[in-house]
PDB file of N, CA and C in Angstrom:
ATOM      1  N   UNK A   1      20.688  -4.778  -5.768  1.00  0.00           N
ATOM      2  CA  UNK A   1      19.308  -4.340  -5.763  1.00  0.00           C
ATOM      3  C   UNK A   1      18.987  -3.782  -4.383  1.00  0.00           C
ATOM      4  N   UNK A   2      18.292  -2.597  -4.667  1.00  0.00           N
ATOM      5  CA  UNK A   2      18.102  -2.074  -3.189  1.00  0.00           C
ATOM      6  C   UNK A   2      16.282  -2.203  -3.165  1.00  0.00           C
ATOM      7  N   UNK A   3      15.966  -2.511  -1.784  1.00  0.00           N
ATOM      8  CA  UNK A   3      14.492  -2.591  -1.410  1.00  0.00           C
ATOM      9  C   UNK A   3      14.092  -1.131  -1.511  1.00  0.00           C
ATOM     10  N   UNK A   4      12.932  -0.330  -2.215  1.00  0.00           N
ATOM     11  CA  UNK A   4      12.671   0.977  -2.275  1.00  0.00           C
ATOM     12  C   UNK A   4      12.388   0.950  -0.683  1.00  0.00           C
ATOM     13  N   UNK A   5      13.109   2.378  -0.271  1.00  0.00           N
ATOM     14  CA  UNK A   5      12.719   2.531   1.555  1.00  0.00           C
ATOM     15  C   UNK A   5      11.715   3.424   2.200  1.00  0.00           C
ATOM     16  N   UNK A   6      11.183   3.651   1.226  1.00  0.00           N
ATOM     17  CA  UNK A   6       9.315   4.390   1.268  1.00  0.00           C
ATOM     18  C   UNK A   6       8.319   3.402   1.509  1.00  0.00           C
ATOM     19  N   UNK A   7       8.608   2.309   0.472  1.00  0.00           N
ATOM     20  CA  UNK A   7       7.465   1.498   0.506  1.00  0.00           C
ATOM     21  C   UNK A   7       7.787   0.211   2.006  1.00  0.00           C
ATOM     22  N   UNK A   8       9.439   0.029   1.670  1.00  0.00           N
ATOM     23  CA  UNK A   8       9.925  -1.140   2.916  1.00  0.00           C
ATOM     24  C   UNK A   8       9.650  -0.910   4.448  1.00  0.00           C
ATOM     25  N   UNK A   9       9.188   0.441   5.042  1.00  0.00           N
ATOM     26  CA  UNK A   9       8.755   0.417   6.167  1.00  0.00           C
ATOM     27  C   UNK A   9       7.176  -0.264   6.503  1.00  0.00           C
ATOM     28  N   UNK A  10       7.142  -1.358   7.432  1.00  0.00           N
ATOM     29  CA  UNK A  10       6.073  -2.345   7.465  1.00  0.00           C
ATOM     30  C   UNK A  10       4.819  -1.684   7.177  1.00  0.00           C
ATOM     31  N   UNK A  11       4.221  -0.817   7.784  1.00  0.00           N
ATOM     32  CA  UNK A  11       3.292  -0.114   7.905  1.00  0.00           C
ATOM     33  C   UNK A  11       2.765   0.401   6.637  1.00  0.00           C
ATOM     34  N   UNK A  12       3.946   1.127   5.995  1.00  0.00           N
ATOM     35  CA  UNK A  12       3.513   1.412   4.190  1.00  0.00           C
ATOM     36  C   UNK A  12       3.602   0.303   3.339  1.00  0.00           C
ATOM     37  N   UNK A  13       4.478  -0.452   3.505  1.00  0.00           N
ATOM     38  CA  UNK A  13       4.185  -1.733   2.623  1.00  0.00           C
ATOM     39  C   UNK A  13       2.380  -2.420   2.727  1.00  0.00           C
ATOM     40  N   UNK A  14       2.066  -2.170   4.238  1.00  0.00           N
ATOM     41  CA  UNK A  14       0.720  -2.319   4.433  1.00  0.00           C
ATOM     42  C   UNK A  14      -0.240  -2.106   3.741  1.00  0.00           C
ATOM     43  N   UNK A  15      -0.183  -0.832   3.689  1.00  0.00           N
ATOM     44  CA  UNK A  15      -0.886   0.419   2.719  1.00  0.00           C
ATOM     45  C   UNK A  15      -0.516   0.215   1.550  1.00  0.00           C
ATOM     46  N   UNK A  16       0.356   0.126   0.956  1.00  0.00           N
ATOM     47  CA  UNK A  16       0.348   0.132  -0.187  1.00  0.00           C
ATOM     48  C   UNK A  16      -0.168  -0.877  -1.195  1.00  0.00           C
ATOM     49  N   UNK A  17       0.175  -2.355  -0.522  1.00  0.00           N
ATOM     50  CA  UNK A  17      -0.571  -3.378  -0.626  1.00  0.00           C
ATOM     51  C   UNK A  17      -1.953  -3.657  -0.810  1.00  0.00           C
ATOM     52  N   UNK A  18      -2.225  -3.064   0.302  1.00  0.00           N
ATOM     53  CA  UNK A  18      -3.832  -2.983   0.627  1.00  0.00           C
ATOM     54  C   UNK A  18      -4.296  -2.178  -0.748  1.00  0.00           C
ATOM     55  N   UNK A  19      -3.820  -0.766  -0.981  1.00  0.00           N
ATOM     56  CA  UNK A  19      -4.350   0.210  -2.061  1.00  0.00           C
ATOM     57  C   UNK A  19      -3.927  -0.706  -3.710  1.00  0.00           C
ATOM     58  N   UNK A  20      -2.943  -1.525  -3.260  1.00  0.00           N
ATOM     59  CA  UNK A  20      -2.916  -2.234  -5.066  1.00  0.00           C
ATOM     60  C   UNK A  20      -3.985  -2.873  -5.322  1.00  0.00           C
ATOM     61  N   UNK A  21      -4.963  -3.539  -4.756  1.00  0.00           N
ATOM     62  CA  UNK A  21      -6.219  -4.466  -4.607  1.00  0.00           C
ATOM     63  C   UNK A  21      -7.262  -3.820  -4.755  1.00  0.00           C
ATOM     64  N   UNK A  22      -7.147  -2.172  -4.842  1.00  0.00           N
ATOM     65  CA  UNK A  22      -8.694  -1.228  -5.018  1.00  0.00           C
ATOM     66  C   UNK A  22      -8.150  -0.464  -5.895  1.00  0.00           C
ATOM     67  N   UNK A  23      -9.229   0.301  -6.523  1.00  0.00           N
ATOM     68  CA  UNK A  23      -8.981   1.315  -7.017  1.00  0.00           C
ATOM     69  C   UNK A  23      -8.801   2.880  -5.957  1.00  0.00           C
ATOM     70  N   UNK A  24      -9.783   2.772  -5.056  1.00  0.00           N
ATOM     71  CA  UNK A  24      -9.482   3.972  -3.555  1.00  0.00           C
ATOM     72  C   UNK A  24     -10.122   2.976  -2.547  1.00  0.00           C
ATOM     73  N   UNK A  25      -9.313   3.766  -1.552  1.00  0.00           N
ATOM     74  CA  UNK A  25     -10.001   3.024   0.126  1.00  0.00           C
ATOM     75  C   UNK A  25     -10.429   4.137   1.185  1.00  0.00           C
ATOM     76  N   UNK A  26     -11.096   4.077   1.595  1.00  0.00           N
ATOM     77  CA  UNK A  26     -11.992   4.945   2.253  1.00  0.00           C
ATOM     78  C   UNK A  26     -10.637   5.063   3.646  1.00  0.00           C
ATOM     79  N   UNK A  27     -10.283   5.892   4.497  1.00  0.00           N
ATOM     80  CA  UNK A  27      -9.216   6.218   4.669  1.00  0.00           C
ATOM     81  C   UNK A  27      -9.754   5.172   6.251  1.00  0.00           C
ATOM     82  N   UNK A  28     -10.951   5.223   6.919  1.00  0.00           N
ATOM     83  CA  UNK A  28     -11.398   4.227   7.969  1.00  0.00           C
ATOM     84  C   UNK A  28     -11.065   3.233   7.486  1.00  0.00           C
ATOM     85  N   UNK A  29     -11.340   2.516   6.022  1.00  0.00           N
ATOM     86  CA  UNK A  29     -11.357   1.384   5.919  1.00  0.00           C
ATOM     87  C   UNK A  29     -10.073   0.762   5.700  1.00  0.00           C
ATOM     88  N   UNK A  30      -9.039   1.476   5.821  1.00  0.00           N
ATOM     89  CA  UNK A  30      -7.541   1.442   5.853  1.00  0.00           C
ATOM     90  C   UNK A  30      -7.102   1.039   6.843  1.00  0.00           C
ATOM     91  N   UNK A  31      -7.478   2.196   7.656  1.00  0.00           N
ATOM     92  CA  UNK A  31      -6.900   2.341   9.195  1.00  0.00           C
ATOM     93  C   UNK A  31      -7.725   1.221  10.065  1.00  0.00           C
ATOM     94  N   UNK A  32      -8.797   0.577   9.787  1.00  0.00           N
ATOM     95  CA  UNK A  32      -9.595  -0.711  10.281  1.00  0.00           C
ATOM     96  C   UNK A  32      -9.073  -1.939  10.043  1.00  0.00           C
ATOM     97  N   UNK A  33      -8.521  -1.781   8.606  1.00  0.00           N
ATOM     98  CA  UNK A  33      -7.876  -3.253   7.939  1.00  0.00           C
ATOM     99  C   UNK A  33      -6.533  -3.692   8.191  1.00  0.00           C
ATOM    100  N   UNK A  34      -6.001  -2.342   8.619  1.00  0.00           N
ATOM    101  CA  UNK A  34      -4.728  -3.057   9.208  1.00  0.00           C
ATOM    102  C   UNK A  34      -4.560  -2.743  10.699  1.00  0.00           C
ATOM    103  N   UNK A  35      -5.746  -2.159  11.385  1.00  0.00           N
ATOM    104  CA  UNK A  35      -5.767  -2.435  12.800  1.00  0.00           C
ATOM    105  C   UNK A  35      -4.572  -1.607  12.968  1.00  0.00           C
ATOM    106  N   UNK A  36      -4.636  -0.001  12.711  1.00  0.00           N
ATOM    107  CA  UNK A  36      -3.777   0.856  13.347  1.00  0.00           C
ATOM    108  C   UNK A  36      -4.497   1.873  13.563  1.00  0.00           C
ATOM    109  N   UNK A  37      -4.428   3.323  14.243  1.00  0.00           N
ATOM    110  CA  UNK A  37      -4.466   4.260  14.453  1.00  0.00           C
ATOM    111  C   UNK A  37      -4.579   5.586  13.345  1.00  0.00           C
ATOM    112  N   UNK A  38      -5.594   5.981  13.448  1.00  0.00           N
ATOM    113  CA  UNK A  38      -5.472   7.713  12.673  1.00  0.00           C
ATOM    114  C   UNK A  38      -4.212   8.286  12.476  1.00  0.00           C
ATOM    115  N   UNK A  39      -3.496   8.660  13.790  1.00  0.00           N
ATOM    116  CA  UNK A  39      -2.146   9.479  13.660  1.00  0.00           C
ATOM    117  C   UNK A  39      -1.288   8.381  13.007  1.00  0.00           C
ATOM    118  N   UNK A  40      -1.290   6.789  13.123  1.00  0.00           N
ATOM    119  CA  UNK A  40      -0.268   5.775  12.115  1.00  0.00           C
ATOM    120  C   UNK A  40      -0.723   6.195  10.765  1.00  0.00           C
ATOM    121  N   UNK A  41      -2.180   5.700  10.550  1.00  0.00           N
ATOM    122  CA  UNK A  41      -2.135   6.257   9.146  1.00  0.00           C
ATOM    123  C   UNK A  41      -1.998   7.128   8.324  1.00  0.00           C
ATOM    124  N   UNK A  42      -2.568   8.647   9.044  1.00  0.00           N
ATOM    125  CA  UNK A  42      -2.319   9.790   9.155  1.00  0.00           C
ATOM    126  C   UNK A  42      -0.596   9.807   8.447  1.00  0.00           C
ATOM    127  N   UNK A  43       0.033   9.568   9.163  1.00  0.00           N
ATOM    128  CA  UNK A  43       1.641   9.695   9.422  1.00  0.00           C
ATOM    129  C   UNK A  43       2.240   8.816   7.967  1.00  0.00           C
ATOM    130  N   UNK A  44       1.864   7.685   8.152  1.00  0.00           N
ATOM    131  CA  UNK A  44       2.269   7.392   6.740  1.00  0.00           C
ATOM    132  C   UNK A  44       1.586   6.983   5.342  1.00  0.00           C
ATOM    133  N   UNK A  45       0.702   8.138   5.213  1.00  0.00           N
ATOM    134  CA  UNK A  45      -0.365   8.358   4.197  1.00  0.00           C
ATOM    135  C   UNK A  45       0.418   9.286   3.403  1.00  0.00           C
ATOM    136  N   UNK A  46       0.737  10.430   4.762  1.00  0.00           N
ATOM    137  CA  UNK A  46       1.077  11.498   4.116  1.00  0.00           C
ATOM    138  C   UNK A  46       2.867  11.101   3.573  1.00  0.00           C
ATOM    139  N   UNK A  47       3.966  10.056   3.985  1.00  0.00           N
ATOM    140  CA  UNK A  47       4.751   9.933   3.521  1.00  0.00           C
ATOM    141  C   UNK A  47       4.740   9.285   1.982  1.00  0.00           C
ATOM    142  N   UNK A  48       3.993   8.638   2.288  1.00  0.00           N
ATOM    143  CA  UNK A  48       3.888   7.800   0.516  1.00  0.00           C
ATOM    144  C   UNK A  48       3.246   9.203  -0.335  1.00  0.00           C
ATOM    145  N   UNK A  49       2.452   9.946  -0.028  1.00  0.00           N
ATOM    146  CA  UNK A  49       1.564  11.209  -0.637  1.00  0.00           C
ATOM    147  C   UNK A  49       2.865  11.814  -1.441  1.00  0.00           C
ATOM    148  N   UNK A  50       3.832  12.647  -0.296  1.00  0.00           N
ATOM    149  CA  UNK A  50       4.893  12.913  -0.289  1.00  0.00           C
ATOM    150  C   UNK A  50       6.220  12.297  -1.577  1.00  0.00           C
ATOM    151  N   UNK A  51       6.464  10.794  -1.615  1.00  0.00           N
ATOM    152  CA  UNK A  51       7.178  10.864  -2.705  1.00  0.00           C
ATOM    153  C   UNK A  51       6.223  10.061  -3.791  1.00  0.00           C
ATOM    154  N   UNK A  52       4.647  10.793  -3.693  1.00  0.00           N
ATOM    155  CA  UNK A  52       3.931  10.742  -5.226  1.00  0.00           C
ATOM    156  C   UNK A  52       3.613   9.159  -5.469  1.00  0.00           C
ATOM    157  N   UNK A  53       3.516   8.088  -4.256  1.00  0.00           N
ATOM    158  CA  UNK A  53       3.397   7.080  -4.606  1.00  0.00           C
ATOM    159  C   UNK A  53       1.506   6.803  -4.196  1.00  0.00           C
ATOM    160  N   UNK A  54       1.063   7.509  -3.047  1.00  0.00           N
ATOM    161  CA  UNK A  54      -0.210   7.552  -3.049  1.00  0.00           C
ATOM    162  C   UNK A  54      -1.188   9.051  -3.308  1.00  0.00           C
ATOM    163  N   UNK A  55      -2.359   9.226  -3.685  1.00  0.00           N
ATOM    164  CA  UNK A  55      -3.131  10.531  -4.027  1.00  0.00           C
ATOM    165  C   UNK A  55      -4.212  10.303  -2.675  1.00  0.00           C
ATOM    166  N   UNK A  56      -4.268  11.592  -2.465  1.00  0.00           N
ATOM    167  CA  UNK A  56      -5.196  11.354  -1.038  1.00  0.00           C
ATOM    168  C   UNK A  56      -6.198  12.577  -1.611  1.00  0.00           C
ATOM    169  N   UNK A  57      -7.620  11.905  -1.626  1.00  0.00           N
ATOM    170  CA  UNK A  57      -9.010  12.803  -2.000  1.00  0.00           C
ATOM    171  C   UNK A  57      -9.497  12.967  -0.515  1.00  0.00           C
ATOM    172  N   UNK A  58      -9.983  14.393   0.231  1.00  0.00           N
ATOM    173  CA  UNK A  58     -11.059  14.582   0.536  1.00  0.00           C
ATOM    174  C   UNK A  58     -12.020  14.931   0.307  1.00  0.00           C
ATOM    175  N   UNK A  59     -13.029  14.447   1.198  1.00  0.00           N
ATOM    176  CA  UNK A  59     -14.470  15.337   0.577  1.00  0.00           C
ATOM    177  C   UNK A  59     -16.257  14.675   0.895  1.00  0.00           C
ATOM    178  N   UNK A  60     -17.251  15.132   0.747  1.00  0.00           N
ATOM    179  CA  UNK A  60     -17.955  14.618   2.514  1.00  0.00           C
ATOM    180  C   UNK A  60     -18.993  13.575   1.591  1.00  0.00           C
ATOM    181  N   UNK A  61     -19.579  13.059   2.459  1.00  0.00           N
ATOM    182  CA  UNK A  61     -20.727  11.997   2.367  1.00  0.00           C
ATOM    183  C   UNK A  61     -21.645  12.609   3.136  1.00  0.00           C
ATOM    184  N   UNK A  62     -22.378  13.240   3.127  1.00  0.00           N
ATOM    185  CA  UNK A  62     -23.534  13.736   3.242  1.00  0.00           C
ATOM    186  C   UNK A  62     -22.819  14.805   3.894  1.00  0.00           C
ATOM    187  N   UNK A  63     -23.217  15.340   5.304  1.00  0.00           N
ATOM    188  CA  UNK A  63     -22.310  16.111   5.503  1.00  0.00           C
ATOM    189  C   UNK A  63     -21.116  15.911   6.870  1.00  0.00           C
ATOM    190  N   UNK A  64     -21.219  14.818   6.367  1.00  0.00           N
ATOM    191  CA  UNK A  64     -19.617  13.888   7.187  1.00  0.00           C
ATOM    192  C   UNK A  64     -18.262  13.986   6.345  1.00  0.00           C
ATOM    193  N   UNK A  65     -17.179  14.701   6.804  1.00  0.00           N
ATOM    194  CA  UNK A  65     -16.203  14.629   5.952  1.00  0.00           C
ATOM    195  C   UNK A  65     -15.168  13.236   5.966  1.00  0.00           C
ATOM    196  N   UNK A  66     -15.024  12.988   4.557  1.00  0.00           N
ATOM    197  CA  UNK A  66     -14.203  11.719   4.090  1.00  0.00           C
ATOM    198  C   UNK A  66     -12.862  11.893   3.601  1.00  0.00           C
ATOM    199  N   UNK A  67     -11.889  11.041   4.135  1.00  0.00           N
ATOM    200  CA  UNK A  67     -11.007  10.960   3.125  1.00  0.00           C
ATOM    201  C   UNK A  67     -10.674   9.622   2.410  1.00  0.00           C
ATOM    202  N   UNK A  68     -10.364   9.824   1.207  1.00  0.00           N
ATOM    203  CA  UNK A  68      -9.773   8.960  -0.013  1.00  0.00           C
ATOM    204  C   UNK A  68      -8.560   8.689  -0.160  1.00  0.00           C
ATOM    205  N   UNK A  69      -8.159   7.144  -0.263  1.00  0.00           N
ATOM    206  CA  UNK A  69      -6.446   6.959  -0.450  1.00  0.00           C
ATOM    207  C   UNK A  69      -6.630   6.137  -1.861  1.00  0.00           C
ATOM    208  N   UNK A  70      -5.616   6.525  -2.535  1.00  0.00           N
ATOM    209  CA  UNK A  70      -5.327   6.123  -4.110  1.00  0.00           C
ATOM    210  C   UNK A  70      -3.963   5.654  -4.246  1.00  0.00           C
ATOM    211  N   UNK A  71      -3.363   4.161  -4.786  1.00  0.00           N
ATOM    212  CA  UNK A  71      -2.428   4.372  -5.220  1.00  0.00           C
ATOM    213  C   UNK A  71      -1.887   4.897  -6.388  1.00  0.00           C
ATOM    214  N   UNK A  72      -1.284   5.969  -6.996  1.00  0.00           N
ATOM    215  CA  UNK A  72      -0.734   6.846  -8.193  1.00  0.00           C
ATOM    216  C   UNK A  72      -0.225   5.783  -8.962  1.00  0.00           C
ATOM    217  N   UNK A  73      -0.404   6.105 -10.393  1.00  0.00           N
ATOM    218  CA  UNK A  73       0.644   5.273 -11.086  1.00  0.00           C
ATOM    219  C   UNK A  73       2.315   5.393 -11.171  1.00  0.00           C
ATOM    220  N   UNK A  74       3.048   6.286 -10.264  1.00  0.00           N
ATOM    221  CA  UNK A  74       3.751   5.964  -9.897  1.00  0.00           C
ATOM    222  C   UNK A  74       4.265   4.533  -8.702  1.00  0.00           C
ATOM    223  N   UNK A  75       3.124   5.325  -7.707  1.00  0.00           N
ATOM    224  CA  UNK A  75       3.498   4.324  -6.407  1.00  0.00           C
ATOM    225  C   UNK A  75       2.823   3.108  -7.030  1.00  0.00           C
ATOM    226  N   UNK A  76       1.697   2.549  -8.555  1.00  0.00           N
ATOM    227  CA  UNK A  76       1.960   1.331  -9.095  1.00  0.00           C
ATOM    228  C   UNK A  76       3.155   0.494  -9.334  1.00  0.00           C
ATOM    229  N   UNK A  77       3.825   1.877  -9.588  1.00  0.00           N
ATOM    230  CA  UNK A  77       5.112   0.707 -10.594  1.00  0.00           C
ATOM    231  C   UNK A  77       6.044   0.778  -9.705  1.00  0.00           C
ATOM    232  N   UNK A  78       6.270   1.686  -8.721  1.00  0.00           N
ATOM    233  CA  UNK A  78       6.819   0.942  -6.959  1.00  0.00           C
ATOM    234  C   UNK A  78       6.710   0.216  -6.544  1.00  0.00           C
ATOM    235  N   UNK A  79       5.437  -0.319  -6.642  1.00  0.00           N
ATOM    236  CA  UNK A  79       4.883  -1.510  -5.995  1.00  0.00           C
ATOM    237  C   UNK A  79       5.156  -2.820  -6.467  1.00  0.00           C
ATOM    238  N   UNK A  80       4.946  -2.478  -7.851  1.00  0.00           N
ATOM    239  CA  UNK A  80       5.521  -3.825  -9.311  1.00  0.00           C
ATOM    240  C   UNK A  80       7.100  -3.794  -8.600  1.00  0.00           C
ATOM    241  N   UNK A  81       7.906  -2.843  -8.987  1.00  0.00           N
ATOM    242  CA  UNK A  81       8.907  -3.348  -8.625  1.00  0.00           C
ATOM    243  C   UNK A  81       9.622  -3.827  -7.409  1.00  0.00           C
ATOM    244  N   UNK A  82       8.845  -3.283  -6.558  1.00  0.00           N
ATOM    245  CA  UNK A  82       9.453  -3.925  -5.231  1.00  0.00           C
ATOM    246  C   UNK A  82       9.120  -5.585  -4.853  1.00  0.00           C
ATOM    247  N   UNK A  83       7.841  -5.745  -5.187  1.00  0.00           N
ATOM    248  CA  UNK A  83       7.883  -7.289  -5.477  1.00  0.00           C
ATOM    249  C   UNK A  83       8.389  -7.862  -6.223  1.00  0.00           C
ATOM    250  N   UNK A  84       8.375  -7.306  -7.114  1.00  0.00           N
ATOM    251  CA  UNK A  84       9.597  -8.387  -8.099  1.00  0.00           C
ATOM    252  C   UNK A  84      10.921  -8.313  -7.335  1.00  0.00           C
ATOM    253  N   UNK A  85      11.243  -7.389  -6.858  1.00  0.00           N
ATOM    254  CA  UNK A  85      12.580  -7.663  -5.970  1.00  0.00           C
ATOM    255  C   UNK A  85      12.774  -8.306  -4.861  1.00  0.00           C
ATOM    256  N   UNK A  86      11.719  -8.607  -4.299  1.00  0.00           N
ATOM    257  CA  UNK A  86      11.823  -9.578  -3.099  1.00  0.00           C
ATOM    258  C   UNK A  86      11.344 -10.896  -4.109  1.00  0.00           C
ATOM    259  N   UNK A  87      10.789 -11.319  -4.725  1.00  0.00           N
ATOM    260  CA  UNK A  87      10.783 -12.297  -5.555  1.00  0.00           C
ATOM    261  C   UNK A  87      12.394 -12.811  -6.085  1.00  0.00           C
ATOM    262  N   UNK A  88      13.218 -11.734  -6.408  1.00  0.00           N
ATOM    263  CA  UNK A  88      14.222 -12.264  -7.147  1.00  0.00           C
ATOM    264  C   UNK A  88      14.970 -12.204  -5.831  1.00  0.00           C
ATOM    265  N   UNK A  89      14.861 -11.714  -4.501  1.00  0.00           N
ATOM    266  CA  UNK A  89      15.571 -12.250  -3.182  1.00  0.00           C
ATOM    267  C   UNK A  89      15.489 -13.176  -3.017  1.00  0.00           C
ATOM    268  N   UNK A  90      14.110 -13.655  -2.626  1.00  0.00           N
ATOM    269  CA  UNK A  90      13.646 -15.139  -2.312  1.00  0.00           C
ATOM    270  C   UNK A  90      13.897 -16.468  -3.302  1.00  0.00           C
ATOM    271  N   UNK A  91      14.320 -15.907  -4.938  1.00  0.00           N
ATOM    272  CA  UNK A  91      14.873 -17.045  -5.636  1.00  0.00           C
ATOM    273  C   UNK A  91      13.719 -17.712  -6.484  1.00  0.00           C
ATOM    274  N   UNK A  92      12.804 -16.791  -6.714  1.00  0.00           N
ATOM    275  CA  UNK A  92      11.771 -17.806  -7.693  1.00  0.00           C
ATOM    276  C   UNK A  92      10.591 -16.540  -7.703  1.00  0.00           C
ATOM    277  N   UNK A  93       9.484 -16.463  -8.574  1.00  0.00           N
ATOM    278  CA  UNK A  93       8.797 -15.972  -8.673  1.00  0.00           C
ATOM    279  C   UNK A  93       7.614 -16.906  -7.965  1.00  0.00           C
ATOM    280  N   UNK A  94       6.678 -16.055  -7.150  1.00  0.00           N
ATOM    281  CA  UNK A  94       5.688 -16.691  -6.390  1.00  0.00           C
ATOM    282  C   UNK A  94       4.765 -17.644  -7.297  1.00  0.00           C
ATOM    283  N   UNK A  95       4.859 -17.684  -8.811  1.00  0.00           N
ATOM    284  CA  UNK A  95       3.774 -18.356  -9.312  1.00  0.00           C
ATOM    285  C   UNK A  95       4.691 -19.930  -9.403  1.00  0.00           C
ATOM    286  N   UNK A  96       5.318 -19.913  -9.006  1.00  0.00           N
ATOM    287  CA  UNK A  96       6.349 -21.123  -8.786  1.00  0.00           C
ATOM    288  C   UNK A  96       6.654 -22.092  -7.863  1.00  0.00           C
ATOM    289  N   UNK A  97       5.677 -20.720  -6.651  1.00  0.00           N
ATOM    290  CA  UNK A  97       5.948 -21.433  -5.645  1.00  0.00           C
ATOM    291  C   UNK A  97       4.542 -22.855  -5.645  1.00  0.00           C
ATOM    292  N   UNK A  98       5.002 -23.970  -4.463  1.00  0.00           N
ATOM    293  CA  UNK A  98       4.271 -24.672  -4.423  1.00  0.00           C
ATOM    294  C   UNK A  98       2.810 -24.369  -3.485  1.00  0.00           C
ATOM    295  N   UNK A  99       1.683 -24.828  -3.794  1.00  0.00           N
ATOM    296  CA  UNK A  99       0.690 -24.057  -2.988  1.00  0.00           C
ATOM    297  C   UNK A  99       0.902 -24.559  -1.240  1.00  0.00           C
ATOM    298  N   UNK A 100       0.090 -23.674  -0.578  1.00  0.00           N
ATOM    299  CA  UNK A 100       0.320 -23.388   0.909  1.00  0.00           C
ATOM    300  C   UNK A 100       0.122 -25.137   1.159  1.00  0.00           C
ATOM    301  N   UNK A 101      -1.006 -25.809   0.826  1.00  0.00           N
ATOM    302  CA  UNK A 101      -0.580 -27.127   1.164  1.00  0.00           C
ATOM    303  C   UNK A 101       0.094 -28.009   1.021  1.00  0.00           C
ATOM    304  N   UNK A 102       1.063 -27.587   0.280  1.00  0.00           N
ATOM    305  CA  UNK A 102       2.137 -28.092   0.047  1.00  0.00           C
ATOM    306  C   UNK A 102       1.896 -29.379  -0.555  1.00  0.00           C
ATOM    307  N   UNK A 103       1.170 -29.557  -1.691  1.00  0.00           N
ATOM    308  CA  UNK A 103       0.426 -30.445  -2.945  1.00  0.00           C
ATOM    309  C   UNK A 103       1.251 -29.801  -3.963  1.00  0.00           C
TER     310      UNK A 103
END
């Protein structure tokens, strides 16, 4: 099993993560939540864009221009599968695991 190597660089796993939990993220509220930089996100917005795993909308709020990050239903089922593959690394599926307090 190979880790997909689009999504396995830390930064996009970030992003991508983050975008499985919304339906879009306001492209500030990206670059705020994981406490990086325009040109970081910038940089790997446009790589996931690139192999079709995220859709990027612009377009303004009054007359402030916005951009929109989407994960595609491709980069969904990237995402499905790459966790399940670190799941079947780690040897158990997370609903298995015992909770953080260890109860």
């Amino acid at each position: 099993m190979n880790l997909d190597p689009v999504i396995h660089a830390p930064v996009r796993l970030q992003i991508v993560s983050l975008l499985a939990a919304a339906s879009e993220a306001e492209f500030a509220f990206v670059r705020d939540s994981l406490e990086i930089s325009d040109s970081v996100l910038s940089k790997h917005a446009a790589a996931l864009e690139n192999a079709g795993y995220v859709e990027i909308r612009k377009g303004y709020v009054g007359k402030r221009p916005r951009t929109w990050l989407k994960l595609s239903p491709q980069g969904r089922r990237a995402f499905d599968t790459y966790v399940a593959d670190l799941q079947r690394i780690v040897g158990r599926p997370l609903a298995d695991s015992p909770p953080p307090d260890g109860g």
